[in-house]
Protein backbone atom coordinates (compact mmCIF):
# COMPACT_ATOMS: atom_id res chain seq x y z
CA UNK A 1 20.49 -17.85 0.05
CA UNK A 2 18.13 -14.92 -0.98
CA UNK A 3 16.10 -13.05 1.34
CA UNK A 4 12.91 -10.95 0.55
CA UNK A 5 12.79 -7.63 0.93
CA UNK A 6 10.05 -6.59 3.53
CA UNK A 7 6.53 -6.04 2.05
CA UNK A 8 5.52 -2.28 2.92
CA UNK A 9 1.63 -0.72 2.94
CA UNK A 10 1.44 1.58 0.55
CA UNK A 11 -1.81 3.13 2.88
CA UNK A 12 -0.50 3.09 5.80
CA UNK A 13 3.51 3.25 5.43
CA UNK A 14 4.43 0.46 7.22
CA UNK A 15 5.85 -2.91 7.41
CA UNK A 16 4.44 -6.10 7.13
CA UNK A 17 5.02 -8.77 9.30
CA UNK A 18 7.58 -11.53 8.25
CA UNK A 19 4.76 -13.77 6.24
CA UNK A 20 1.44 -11.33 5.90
CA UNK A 21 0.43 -10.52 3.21
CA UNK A 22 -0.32 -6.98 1.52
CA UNK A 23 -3.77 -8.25 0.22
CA UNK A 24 -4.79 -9.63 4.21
CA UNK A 25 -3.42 -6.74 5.27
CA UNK A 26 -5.47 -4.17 3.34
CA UNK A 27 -8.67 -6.10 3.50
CA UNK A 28 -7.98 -6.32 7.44
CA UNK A 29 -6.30 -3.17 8.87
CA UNK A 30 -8.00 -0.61 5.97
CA UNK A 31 -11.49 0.39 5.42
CA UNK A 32 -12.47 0.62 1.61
CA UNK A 33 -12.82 4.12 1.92
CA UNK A 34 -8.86 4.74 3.09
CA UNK A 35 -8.58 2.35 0.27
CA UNK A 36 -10.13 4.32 -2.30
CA UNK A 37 -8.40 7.41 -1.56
CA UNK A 38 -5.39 6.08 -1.44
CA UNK A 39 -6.00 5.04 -5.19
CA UNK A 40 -7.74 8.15 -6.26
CA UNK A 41 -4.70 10.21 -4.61
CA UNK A 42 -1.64 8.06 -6.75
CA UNK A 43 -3.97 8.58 -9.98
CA UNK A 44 -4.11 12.19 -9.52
CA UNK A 45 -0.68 12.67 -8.54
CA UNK A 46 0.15 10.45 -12.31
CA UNK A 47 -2.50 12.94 -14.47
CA UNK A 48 -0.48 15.70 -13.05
CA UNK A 49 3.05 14.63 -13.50
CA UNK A 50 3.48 14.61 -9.40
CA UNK A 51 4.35 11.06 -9.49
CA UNK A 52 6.94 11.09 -6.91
């Protein structure tokens, strides 16, 4: 039998829950601000070659 790998918040750097969702999660726990930095923060890391 296969088992999932845990679902982790890329915003916040933890877990989910056994059955919540990333997309609940991030519209519940994470204001669209945090949101938008987080996004603005991975594209500048890719334009510079940071990706890590």
């Amino acid at each position: 039998m296969a088992t999932k790998s845990p679902v982790y918040c890329p915003v916040c750097n933890e877990t989910m829950d056994p059955g919540e969702e990333l997309e609940h999660h991030l519209v519940y726990e994470h204001r669209p601000r945090e949101l938008a930095k987080q996004i603005a923060s991975e594209w500048e890391a890719q334009e510079s070659g940071d990706e890590s």
